[in-house]
C-alpha atoms as a PDB file:
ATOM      1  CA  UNK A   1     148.366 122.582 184.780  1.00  0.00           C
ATOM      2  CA  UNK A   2     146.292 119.618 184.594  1.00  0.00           C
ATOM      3  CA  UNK A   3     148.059 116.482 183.404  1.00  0.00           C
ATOM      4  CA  UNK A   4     147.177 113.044 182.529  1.00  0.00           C
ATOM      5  CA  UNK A   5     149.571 109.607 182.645  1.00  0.00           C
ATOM      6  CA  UNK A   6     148.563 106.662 181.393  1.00  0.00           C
ATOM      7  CA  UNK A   7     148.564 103.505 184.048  1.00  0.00           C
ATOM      8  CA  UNK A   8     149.010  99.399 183.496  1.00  0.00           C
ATOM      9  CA  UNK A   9     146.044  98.061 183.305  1.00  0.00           C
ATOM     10  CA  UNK A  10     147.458  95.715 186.430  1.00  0.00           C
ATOM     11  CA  UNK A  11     148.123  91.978 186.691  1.00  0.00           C
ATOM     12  CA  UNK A  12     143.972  91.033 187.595  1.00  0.00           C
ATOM     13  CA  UNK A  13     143.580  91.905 183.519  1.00  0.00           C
ATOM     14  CA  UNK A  14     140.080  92.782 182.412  1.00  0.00           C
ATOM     15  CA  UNK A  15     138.093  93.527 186.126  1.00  0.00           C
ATOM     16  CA  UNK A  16     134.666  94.849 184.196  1.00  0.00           C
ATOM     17  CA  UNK A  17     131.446  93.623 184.297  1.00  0.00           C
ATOM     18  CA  UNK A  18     130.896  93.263 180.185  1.00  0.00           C
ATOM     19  CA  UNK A  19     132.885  91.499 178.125  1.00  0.00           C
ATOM     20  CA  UNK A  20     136.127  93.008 176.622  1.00  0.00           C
ATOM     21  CA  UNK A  21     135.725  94.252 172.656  1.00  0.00           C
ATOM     22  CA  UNK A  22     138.610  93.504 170.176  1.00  0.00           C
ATOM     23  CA  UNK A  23     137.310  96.766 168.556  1.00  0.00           C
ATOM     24  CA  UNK A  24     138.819  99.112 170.615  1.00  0.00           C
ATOM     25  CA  UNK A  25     142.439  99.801 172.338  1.00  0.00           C
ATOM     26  CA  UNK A  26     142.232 100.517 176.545  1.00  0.00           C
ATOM     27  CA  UNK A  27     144.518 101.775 178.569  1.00  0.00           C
ATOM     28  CA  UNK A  28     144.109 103.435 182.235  1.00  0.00           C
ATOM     29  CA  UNK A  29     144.866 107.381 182.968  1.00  0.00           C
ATOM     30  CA  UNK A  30     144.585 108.976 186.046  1.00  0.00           C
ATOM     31  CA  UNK A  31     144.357 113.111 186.452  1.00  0.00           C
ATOM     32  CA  UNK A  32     143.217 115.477 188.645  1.00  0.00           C
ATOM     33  CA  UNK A  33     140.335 117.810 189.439  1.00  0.00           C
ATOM     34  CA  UNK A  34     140.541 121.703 189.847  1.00  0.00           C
ATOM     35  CA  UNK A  35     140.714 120.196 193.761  1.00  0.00           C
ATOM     36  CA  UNK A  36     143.527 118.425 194.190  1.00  0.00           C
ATOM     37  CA  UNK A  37     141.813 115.084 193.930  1.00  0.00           C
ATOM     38  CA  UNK A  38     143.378 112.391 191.783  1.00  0.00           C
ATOM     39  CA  UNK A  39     140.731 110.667 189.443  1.00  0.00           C
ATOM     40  CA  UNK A  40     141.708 107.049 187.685  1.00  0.00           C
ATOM     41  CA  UNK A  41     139.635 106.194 184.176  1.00  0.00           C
ATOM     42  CA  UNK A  42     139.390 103.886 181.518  1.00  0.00           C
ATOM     43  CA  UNK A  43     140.787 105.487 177.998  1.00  0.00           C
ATOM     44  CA  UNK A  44     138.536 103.283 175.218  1.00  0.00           C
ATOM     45  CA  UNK A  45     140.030 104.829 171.815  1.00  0.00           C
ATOM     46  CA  UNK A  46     139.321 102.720 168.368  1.00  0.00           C
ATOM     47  CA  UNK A  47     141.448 100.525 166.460  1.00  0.00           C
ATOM     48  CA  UNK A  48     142.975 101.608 163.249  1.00  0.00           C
ATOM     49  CA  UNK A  49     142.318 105.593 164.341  1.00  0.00           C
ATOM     50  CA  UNK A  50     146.206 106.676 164.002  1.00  0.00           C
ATOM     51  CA  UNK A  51     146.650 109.465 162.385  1.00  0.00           C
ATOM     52  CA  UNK A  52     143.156 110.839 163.261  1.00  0.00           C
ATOM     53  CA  UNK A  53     141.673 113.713 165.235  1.00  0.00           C
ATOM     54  CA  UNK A  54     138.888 111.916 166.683  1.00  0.00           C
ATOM     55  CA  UNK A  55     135.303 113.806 168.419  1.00  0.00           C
ATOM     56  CA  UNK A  56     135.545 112.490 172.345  1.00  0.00           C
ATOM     57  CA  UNK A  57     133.110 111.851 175.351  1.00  0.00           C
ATOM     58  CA  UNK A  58     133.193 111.434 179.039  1.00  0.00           C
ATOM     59  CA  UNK A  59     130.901 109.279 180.791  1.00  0.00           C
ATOM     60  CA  UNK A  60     130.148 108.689 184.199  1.00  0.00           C
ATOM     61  CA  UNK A  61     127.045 106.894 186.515  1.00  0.00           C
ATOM     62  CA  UNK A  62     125.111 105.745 187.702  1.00  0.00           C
ATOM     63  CA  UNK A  63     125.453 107.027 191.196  1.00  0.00           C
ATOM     64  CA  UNK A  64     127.360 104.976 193.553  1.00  0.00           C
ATOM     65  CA  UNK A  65     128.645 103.058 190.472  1.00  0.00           C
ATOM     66  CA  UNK A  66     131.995 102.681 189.209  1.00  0.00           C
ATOM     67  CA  UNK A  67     134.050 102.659 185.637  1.00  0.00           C
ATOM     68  CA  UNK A  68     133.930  98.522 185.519  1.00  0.00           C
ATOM     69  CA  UNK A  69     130.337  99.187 185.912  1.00  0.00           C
ATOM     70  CA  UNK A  70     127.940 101.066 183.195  1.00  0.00           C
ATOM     71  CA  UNK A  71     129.827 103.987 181.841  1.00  0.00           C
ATOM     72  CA  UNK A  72     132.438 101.823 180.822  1.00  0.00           C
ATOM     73  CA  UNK A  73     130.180  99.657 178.841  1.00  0.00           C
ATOM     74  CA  UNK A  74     128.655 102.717 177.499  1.00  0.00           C
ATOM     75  CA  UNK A  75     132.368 103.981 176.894  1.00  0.00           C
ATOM     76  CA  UNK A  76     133.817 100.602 175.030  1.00  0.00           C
ATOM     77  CA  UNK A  77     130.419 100.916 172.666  1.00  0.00           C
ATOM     78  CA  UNK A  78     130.925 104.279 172.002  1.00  0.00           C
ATOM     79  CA  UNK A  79     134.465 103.810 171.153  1.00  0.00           C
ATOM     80  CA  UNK A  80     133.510 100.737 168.945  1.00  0.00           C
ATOM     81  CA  UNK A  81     131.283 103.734 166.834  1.00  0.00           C
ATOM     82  CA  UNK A  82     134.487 106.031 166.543  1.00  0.00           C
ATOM     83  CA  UNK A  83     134.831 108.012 169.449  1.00  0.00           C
ATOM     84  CA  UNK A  84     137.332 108.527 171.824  1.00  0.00           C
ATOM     85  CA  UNK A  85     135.555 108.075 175.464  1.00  0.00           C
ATOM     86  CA  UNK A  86     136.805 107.953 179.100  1.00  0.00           C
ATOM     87  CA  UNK A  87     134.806 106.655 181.648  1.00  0.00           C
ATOM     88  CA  UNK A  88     135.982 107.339 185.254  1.00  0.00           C
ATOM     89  CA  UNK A  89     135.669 106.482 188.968  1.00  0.00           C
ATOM     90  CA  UNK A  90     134.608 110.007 190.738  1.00  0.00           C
ATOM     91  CA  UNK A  91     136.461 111.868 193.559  1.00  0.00           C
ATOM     92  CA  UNK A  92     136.246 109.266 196.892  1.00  0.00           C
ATOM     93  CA  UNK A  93     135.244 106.194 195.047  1.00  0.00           C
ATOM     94  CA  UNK A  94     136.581 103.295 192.800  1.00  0.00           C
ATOM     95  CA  UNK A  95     139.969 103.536 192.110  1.00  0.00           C
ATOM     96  CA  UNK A  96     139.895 107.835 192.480  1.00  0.00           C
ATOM     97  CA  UNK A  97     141.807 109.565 195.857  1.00  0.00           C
ATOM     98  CA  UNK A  98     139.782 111.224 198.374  1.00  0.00           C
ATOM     99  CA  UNK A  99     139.274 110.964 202.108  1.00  0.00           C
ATOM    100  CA  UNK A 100     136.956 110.182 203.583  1.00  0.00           C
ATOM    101  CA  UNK A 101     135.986 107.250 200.968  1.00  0.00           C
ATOM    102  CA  UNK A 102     132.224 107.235 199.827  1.00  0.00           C
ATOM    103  CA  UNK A 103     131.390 110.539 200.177  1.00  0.00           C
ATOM    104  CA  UNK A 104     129.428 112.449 197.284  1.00  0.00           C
ATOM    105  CA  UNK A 105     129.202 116.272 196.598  1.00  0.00           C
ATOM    106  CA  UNK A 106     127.539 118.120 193.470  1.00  0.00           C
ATOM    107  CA  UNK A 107     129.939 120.628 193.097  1.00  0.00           C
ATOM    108  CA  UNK A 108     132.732 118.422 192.912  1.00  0.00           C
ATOM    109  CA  UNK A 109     130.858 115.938 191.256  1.00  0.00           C
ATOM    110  CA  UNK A 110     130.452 118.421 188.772  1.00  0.00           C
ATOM    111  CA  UNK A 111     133.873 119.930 189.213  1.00  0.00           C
ATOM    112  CA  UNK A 112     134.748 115.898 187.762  1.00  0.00           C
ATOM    113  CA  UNK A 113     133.211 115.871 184.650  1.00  0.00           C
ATOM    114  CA  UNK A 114     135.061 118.797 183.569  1.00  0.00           C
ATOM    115  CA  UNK A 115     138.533 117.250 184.605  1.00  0.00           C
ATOM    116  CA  UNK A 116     137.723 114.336 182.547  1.00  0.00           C
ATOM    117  CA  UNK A 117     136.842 116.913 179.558  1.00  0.00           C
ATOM    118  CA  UNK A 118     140.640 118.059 180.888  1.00  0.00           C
ATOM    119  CA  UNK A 119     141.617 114.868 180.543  1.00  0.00           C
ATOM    120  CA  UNK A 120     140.588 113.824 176.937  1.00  0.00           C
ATOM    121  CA  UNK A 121     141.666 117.038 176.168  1.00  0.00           C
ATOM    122  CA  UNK A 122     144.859 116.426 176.451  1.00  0.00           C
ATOM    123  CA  UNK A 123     145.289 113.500 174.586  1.00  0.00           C
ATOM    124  CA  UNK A 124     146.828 114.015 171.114  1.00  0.00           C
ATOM    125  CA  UNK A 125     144.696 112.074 168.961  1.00  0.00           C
ATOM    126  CA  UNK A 126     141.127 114.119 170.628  1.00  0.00           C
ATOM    127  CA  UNK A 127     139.729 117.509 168.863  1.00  0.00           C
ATOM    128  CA  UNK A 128     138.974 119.549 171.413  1.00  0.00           C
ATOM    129  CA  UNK A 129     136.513 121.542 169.885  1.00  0.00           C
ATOM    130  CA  UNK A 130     134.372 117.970 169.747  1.00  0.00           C
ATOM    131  CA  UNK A 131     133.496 117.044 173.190  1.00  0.00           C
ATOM    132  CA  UNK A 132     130.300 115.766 174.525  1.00  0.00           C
ATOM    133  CA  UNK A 133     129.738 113.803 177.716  1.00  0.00           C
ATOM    134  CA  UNK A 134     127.206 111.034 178.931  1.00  0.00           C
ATOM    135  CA  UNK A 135     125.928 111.220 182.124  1.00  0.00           C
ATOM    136  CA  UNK A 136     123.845 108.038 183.184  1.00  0.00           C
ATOM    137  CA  UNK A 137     121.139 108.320 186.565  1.00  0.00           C
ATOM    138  CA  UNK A 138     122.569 110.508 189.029  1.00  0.00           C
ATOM    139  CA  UNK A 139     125.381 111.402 186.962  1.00  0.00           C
ATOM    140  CA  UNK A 140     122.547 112.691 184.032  1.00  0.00           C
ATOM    141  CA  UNK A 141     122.355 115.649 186.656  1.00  0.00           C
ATOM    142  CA  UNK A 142     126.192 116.387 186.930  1.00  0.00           C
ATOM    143  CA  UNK A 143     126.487 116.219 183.841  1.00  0.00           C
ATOM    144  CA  UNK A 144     123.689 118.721 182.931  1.00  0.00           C
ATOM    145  CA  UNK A 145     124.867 121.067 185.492  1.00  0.00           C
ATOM    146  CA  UNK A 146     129.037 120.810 184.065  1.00  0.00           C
ATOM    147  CA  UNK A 147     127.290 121.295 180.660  1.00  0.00           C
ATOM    148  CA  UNK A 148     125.334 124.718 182.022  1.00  0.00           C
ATOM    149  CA  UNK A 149     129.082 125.971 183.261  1.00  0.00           C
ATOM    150  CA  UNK A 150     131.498 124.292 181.083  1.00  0.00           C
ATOM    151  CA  UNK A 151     131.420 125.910 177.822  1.00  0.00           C
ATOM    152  CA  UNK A 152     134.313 123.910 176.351  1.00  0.00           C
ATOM    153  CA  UNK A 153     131.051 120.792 176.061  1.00  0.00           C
ATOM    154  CA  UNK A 154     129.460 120.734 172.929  1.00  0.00           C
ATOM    155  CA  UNK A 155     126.780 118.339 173.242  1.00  0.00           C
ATOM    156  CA  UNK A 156     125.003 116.443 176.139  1.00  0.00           C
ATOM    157  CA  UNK A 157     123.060 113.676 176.864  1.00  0.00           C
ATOM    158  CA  UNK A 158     121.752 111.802 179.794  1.00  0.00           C
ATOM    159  CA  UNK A 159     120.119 108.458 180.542  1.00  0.00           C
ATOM    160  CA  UNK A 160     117.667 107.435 183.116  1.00  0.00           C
ATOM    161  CA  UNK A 161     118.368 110.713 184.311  1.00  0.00           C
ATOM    162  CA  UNK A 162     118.506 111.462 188.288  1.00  0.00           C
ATOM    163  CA  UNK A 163     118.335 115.166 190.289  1.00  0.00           C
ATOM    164  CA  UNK A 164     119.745 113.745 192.743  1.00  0.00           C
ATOM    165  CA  UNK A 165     119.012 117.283 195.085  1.00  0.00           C
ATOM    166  CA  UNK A 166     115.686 116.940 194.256  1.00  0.00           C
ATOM    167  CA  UNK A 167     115.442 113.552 195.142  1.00  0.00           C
ATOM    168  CA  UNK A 168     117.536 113.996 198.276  1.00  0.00           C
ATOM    169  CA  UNK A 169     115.806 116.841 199.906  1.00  0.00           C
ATOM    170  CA  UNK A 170     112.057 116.103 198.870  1.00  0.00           C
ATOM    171  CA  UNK A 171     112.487 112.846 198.619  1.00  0.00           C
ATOM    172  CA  UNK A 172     111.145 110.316 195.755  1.00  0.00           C
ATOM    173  CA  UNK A 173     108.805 111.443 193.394  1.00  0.00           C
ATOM    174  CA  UNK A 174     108.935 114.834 195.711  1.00  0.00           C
ATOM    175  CA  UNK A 175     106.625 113.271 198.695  1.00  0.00           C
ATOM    176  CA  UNK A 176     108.667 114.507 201.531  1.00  0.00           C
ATOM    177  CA  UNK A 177     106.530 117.219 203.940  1.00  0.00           C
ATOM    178  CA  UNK A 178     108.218 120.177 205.294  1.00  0.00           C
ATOM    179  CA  UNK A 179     108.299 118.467 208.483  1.00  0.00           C
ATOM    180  CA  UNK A 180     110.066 115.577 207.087  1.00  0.00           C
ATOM    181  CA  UNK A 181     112.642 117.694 205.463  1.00  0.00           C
ATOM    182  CA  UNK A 182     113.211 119.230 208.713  1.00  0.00           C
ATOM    183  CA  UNK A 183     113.355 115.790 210.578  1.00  0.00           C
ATOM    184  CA  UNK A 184     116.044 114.736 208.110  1.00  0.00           C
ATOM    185  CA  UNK A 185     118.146 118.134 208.417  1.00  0.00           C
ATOM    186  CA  UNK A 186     117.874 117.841 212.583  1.00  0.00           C
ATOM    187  CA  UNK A 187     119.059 113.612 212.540  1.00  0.00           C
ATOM    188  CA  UNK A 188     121.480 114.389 210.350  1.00  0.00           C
ATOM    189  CA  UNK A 189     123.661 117.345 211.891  1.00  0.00           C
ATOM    190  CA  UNK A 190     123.382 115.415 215.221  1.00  0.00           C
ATOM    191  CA  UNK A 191     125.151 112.606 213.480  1.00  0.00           C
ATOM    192  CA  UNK A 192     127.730 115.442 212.406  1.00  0.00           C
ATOM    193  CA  UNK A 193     127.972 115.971 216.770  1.00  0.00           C
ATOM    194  CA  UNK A 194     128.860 112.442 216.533  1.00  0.00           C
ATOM    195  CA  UNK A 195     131.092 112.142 213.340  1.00  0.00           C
ATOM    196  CA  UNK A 196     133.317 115.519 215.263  1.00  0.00           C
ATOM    197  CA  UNK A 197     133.560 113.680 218.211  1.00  0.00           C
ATOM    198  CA  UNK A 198     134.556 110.072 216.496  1.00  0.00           C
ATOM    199  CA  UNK A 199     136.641 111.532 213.875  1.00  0.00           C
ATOM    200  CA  UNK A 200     135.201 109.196 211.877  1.00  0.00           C
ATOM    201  CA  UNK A 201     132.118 109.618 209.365  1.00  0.00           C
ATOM    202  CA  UNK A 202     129.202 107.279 209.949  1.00  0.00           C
ATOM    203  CA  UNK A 203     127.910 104.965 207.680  1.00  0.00           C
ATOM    204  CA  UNK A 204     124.599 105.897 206.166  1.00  0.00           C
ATOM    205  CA  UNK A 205     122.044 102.560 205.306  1.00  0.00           C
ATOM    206  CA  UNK A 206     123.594  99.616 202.820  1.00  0.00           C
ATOM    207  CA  UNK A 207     121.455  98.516 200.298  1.00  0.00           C
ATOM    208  CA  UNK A 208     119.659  95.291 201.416  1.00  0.00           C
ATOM    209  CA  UNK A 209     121.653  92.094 199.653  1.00  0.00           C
ATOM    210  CA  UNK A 210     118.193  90.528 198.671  1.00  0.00           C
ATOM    211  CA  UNK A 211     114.727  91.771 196.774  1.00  0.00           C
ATOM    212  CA  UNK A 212     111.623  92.090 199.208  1.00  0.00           C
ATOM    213  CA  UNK A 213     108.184  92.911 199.181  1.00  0.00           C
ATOM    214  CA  UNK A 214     109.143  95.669 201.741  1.00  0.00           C
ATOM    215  CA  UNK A 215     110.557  98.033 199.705  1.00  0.00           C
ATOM    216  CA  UNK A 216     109.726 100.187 196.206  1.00  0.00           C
ATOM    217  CA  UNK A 217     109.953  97.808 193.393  1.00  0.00           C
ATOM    218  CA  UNK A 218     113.190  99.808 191.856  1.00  0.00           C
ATOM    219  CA  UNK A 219     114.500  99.280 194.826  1.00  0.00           C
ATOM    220  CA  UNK A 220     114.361  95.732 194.015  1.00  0.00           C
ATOM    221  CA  UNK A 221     115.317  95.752 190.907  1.00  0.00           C
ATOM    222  CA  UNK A 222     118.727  98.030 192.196  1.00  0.00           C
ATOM    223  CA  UNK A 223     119.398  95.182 193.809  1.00  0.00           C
ATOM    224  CA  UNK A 224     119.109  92.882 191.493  1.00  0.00           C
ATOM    225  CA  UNK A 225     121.530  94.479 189.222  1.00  0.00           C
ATOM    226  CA  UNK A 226     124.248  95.775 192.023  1.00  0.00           C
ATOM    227  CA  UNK A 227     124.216  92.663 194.710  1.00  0.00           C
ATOM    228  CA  UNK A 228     123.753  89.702 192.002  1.00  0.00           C
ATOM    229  CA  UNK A 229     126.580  88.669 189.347  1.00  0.00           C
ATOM    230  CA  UNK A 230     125.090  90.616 186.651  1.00  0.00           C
ATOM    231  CA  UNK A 231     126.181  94.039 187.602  1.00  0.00           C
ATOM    232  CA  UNK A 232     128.471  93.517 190.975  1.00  0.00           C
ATOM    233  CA  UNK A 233     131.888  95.330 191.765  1.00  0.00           C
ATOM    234  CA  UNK A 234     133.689  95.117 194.729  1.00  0.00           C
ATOM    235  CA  UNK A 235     134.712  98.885 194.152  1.00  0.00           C
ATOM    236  CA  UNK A 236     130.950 100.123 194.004  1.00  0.00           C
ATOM    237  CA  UNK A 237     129.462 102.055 197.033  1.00  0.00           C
ATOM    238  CA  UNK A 238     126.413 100.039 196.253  1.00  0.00           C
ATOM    239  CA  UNK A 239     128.749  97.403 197.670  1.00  0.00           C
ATOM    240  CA  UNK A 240     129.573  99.614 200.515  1.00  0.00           C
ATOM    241  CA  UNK A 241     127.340 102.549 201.817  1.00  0.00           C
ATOM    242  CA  UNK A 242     127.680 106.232 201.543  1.00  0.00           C
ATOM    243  CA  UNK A 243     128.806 108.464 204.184  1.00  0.00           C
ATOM    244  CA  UNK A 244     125.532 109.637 206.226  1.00  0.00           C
ATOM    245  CA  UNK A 245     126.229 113.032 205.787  1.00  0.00           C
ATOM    246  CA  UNK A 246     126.469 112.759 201.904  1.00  0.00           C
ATOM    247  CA  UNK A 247     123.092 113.713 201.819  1.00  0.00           C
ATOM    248  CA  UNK A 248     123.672 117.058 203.292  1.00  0.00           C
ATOM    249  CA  UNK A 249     125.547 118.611 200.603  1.00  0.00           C
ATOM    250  CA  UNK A 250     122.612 118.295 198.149  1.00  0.00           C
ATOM    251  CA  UNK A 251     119.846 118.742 199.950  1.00  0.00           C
ATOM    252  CA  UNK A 252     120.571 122.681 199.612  1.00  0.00           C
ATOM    253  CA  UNK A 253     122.342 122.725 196.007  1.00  0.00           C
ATOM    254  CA  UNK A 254     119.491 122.589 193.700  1.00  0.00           C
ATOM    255  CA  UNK A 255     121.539 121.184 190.668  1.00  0.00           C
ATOM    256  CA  UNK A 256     119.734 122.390 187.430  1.00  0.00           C
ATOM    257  CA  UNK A 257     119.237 126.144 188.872  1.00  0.00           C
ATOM    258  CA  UNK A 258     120.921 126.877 185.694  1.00  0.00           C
ATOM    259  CA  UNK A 259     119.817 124.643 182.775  1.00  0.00           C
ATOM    260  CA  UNK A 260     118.193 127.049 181.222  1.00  0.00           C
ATOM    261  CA  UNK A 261     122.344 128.082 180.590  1.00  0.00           C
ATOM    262  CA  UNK A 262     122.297 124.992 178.496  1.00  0.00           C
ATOM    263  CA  UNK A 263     123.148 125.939 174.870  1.00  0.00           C
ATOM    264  CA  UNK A 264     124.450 123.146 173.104  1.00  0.00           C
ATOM    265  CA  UNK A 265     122.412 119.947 171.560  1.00  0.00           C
ATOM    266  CA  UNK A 266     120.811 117.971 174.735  1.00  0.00           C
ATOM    267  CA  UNK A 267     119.499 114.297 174.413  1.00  0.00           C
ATOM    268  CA  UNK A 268     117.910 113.150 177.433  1.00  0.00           C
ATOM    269  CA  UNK A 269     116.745 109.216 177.011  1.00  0.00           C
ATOM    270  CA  UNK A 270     114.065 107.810 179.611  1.00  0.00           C
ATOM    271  CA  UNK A 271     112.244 104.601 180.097  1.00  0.00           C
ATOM    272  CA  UNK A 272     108.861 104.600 179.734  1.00  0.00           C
ATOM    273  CA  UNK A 273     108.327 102.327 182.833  1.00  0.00           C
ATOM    274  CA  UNK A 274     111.484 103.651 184.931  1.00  0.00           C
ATOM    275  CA  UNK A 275     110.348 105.281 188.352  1.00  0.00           C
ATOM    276  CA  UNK A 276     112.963 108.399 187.212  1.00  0.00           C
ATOM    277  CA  UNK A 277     111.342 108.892 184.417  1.00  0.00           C
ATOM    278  CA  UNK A 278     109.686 112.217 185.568  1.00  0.00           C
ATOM    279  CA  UNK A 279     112.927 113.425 186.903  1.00  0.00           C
ATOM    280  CA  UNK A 280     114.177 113.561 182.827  1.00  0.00           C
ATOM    281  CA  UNK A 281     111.226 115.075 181.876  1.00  0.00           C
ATOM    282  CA  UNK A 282     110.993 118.028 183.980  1.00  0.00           C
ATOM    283  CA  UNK A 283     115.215 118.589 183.300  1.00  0.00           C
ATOM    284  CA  UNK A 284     114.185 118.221 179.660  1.00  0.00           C
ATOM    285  CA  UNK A 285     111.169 121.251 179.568  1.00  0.00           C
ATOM    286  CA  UNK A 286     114.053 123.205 181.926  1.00  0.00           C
ATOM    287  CA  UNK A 287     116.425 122.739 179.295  1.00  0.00           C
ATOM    288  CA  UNK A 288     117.076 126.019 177.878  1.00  0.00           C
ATOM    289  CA  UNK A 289     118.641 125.534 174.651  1.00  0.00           C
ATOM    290  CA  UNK A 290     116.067 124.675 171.233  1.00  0.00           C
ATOM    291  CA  UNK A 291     118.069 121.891 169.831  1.00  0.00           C
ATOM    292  CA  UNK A 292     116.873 119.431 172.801  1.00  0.00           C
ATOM    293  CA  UNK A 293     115.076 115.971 172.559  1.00  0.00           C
ATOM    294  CA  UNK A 294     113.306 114.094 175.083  1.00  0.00           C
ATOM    295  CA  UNK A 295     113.233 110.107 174.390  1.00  0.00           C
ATOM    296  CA  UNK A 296     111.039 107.869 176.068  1.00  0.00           C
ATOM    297  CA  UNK A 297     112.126 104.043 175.513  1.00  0.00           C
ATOM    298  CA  UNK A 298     108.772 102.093 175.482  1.00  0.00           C
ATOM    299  CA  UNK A 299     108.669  99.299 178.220  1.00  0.00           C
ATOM    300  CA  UNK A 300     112.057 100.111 179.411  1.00  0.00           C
ATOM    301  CA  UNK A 301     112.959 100.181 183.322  1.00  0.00           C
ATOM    302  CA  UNK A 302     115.610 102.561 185.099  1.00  0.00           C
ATOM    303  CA  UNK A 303     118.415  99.601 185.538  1.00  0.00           C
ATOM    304  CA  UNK A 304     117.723  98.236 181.982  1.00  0.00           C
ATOM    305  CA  UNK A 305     119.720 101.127 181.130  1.00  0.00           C
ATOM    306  CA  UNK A 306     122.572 100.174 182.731  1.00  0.00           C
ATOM    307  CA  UNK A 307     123.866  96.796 180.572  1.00  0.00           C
ATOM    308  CA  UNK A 308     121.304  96.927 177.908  1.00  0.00           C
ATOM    309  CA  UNK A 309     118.770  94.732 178.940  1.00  0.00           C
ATOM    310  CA  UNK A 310     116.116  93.655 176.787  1.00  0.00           C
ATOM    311  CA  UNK A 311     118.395  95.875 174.243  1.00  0.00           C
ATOM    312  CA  UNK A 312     117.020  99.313 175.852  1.00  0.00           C
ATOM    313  CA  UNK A 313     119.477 101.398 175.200  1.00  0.00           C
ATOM    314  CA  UNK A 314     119.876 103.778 171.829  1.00  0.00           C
ATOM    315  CA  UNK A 315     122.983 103.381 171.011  1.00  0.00           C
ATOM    316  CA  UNK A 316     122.402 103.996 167.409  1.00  0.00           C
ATOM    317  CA  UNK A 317     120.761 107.315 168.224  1.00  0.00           C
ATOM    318  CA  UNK A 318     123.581 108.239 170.663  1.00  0.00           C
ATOM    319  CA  UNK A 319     125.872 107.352 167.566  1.00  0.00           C
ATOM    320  CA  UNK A 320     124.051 109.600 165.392  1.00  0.00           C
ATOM    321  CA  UNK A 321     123.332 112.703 168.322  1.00  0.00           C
ATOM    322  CA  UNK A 322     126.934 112.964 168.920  1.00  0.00           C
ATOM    323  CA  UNK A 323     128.666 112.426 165.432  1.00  0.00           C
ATOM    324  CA  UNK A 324     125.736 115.408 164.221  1.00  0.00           C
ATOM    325  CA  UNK A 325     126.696 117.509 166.800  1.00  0.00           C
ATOM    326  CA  UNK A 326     130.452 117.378 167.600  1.00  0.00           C
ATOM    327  CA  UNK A 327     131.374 119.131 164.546  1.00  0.00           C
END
């Protein structure tokens, strides 16, 4: 049987990257996945709910990220609008167990959305016939793909939504040849030679620490959210680098092979100038349930979504997706 326990918050206090709210009660859980793995989140429930039976969401993202990070800003805002919400660290990153460390996989990625739904299940004060989860960039695809096999979810949404299958095996905005996809397969099962040999998994590339004229202009602007003081972590694989043979796993697991499974009210939010914008758009026509809705922020970049700048993110309609739909 899955459990959850409840963990001090520790003696560093408040570690996140947004400010603390006085609107909402936080304590840290930890619980495991179907595998074994031990997962550590942030429990944001709101003041003054004793007594109450309160609707509940899991969020997680963006990809590399961890709970200090976006989803628990999104989390502690949510929570400030009446919902219970848990934002966590997945398997082999942030504060969660797993060996080797920094190593990604879509079916367990998957696999951890629905232990968190476990998890807030659980909890005394959560109805768990109210459930939704939040997945932002590469988590948007987890969390469509735990939403197409998890039946106990009862509403979706994702923001700045990544595929990150699609994006690892044909590359951004799909531009990878055959031949390239081939290349990549053949350099990276001769660094598996070497990783068997080592016993130890090689390092794929870090992000750069500085913006340049180099590289893709959201490349940039990753950086200038995960290596500058407005979005670092010293738990973030952004900080660190991702096994190389990470991208293995998904470059033959198409994740939204099933989305057409998808039943239950789906919000996927885009920015009208983010480079993933066509990744949301083609998960939102392969969407299969009616009650869907595709939002396009206007003038809104991918990492704007991640604390809010410029005021880009809908937290009003998330309020009112979410308290409609978790009835």
């Amino acid at each position: 049987m899955n459990t959850s326990k409840e963990m001090s918050v520790g003696a560093g206090g408040w570690d996140k990257i947004f400010p603390q709210s006085n609107k909402v009660e936080h304590k840290k859980v930890s619980f495991k996945n179907r595998y074994g793995t031990t997962l550590v989140g942030d429990l944001y429930i709101p003041k003054n709910s004793e007594g109450k039976k309160l609707a509940a969401l899991a969020v997680c993202g963006g990809f590399g990220a961890v709970k200090e990070q976006a989803s628990g800003f999104y989390a502690q805002t949510m929570a400030e609008r009446g919902f219970a919400t848990l934002a966590f660290d997945p398997s082999y990153t942030g504060e969660s167990s797993g060996e080797p460390r920094h190593v990604a996989s879509p079916d367990i990625n998957t696999e951890d959305f629905s232990a968190a739904v476990d998890c807030l299940g659980l909890q005394y004060f959560v109805d768990r016939e109210k459930i939704g989860i939040i997945g932002i960039c590469g988590w948007g695809g987890f969390a469509l793909n735990a939403t197409a096999i998890d039946t106990r979810i009862k509403a979706v949404a994702t923001m700045v939504m990544y595929d990150m299958s699609r994006v690892f095996s044909q590359g951004y905005f799909d531009s990878n040849t055959p031949e390239m996809r081939r290349e990549m397969k053949r350099s990276l099962n001769a660094v598996r030679w070497t990783d068997a040999e080592t016993g130890t998994p090689t390092p794929g590339y870090p992000m750069p620490d500085t913006p340049s004229d180099e590289v893709p202009q959201f490349l940039n602007d990753y950086i200038e959210f995960y290596k500058t003081p407005r979005g670092f972590h010293e738990r973030s694989v952004s900080n660190h680098v991702w096994t190389a043979t990470t991208l293995l796993s998904f470059m033959n697991f198409p994740l939204l092979t099933y989305a057409n499974e998808i039943d239950v009210p789906t919000l996927i939010v885009a920015g009208e100038n983010a480079h993933s914008r066509y990744m949301s758009e083609d998960a939102y026509k392969s969407v299969g349930t009616d009650k869907k809705e595709l939002l396009i922020v206007p003038n809104a970049r991918h990492t704007d979504f991640y604390d809010n700048q410029g005021g880009v993110i809908p937290f009003d309609k998330l309020e009112s997706f979410f308290k409609e739909n978790l009835q």
